[in-house]
Protein backbone atom coordinates (compact mmCIF):
# COMPACT_ATOMS: atom_id res chain seq x y z
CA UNK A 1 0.00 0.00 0.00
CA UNK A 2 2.84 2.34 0.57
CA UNK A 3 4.53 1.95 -2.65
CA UNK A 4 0.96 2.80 -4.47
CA UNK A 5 0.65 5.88 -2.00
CA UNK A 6 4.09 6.54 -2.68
CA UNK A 7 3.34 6.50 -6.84
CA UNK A 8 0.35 8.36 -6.48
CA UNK A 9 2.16 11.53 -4.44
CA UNK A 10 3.91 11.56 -7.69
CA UNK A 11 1.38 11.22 -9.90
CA UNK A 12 -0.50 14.24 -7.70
CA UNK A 13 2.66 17.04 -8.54
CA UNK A 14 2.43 16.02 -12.22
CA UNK A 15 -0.98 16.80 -12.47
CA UNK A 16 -0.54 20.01 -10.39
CA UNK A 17 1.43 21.09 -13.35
CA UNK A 18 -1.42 20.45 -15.75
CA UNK A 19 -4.18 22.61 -17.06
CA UNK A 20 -6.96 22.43 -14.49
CA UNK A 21 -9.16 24.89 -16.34
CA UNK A 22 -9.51 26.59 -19.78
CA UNK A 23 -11.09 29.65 -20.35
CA UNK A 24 -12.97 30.35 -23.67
CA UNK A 25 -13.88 34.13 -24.48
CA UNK A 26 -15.17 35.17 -27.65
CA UNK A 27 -14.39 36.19 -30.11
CA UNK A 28 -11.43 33.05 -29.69
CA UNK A 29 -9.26 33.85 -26.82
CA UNK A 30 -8.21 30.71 -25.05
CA UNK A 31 -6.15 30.61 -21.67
CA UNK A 32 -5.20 27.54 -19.45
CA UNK A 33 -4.91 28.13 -15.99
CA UNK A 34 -2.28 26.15 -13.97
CA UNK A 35 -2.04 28.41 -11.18
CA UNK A 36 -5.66 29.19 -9.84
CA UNK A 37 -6.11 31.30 -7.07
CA UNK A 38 -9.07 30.42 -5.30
CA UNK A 39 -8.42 28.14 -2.25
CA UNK A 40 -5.40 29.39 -1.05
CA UNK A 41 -3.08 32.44 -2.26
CA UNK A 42 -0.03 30.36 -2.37
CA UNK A 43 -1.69 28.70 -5.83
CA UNK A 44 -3.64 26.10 -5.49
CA UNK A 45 -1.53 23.60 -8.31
CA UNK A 46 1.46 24.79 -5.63
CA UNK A 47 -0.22 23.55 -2.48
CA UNK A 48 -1.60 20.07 -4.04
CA UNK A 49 2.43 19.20 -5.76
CA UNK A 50 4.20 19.64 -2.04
CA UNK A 51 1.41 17.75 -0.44
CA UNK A 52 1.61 14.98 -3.52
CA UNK A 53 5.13 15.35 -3.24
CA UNK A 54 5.18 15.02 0.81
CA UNK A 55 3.05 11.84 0.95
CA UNK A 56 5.66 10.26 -1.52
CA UNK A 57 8.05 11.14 0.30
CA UNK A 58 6.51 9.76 3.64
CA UNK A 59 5.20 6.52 1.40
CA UNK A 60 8.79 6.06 0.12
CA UNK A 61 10.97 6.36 3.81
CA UNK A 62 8.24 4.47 5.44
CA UNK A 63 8.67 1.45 2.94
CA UNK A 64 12.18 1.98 3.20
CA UNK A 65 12.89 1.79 6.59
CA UNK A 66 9.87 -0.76 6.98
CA UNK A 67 8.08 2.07 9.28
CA UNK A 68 4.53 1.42 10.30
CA UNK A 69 3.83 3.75 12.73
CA UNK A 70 0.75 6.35 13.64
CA UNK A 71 2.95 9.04 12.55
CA UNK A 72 3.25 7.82 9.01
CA UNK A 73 -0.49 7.07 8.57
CA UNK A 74 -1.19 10.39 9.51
CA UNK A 75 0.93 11.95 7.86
CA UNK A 76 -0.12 10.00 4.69
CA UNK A 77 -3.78 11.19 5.59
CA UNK A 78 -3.45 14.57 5.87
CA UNK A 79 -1.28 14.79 2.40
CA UNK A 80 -3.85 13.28 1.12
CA UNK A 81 -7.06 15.52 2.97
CA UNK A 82 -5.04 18.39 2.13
CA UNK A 83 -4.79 17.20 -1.75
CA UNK A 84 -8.48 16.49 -1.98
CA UNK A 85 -9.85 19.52 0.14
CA UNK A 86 -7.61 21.91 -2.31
CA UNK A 87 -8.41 20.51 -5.77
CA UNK A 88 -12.01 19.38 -4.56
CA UNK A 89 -12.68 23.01 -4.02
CA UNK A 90 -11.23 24.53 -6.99
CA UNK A 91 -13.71 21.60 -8.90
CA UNK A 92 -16.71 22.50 -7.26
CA UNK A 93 -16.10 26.16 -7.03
CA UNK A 94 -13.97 27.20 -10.22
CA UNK A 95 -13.72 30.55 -11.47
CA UNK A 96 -17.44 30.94 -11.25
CA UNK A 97 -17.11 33.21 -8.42
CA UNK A 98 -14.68 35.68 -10.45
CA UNK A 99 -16.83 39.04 -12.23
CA UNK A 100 -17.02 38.99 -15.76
CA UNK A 101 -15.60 41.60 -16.25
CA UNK A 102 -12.53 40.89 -14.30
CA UNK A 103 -12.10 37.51 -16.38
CA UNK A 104 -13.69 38.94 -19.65
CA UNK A 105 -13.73 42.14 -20.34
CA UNK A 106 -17.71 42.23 -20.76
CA UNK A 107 -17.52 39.42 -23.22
CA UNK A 108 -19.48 35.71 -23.10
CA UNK A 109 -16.74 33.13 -21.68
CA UNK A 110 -17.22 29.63 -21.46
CA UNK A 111 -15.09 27.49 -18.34
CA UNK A 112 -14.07 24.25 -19.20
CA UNK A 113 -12.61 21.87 -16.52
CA UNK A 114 -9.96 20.15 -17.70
CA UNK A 115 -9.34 15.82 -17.10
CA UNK A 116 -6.43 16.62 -14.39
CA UNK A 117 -8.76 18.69 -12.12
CA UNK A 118 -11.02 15.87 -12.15
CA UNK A 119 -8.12 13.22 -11.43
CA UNK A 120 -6.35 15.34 -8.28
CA UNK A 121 -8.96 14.85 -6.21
CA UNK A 122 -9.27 11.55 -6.80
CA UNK A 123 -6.43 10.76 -6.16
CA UNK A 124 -6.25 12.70 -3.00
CA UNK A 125 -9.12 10.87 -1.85
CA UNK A 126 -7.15 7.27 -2.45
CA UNK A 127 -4.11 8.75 -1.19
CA UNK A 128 -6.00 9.31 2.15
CA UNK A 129 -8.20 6.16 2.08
CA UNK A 130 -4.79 4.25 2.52
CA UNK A 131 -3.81 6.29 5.36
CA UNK A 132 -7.03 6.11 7.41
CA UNK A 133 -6.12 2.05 6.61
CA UNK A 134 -2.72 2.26 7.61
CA UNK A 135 -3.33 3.96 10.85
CA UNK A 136 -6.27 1.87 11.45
CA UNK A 137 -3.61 -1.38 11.35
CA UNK A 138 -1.09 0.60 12.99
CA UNK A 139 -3.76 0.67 15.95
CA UNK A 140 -4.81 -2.79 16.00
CA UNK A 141 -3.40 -4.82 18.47
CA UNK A 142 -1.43 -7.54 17.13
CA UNK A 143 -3.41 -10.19 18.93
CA UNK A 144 -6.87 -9.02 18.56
CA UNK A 145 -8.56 -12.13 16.92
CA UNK A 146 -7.11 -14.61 19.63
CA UNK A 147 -10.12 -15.29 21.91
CA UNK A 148 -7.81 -16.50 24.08
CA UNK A 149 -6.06 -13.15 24.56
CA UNK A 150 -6.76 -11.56 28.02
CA UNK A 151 -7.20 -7.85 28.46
CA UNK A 152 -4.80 -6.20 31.18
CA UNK A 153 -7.51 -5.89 33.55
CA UNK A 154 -8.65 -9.85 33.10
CA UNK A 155 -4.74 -11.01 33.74
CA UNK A 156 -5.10 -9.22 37.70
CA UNK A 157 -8.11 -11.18 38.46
């Protein structure tokens, strides 16, 4: 699971790179934006690549150095929150909230959303699907299933 987490932090800063939107005016004026500026002022393609980037990173030193710990599946969660949250918003939310005539100039425009918008959320949402299950097995006890198995307060009595 780490090595897929660790492929799809990659995947998440090369689609941060991509066109997220395009913007139509007429008469035939196209522009791509890579950069938006809605959720966050930093740019929004900025903030998803270091949190892609970051849960790679995590992914790759945890398989590494064989680390399963609560730390790591956080960490791995919150990349990916942070990934979905950002690019989730900019989906939903767009440019539609910019005035025409900031974007246009008083001419029709049409907003197109481009296939990486729709796939860095996704993956944001897989990326922290695997580390809610990673912290959920780095919380299980490694005996749990044993019937046998005797809580701490059971072994006093």
């Amino acid at each position: 699971m780490l090595l897929a987490v660790g492929l799809l932090g990659l995947l998440v800063v090369a689609l941060s790179f991509l066109p997220w939107m395009t913007i139509s005016w007429y008469p035939g004026v196209n522009v791509s934006g890579t950069d938006m500026r809605r959720f966050t002022d930093a740019g929004d393609g900025w903030v998803t690549a270091i949190a892609g980037a970051a849960a790679a990173l995590v992914a790759i030193v945890a398989l590494l150095l064989e680390l399963r710990s609560q730390i790591v599946a956080s960490a791995i969660a919150a990349c990916g929150l942070l990934i979905a949250c950002v690019s989730g918003y900019d989906l939903i939310n767009g440019w539609y909230g910019t005035p025409p005539s900031v974007l246009g100039g008083g001419f029709t425009f049409e907003i197109h959303r481009e296939p990486a918008l729709w796939a860095t959320p996704a993956a944001g949402i897989v990326i922290a699907t695997a580390g809610f299950a990673l912290l959920a097995a780095a919380n299980r006890r490694p005996y749990a299933d044993d019937p046998n198995e005797r809580s701490g307060t059971e072994a006093w009595a």
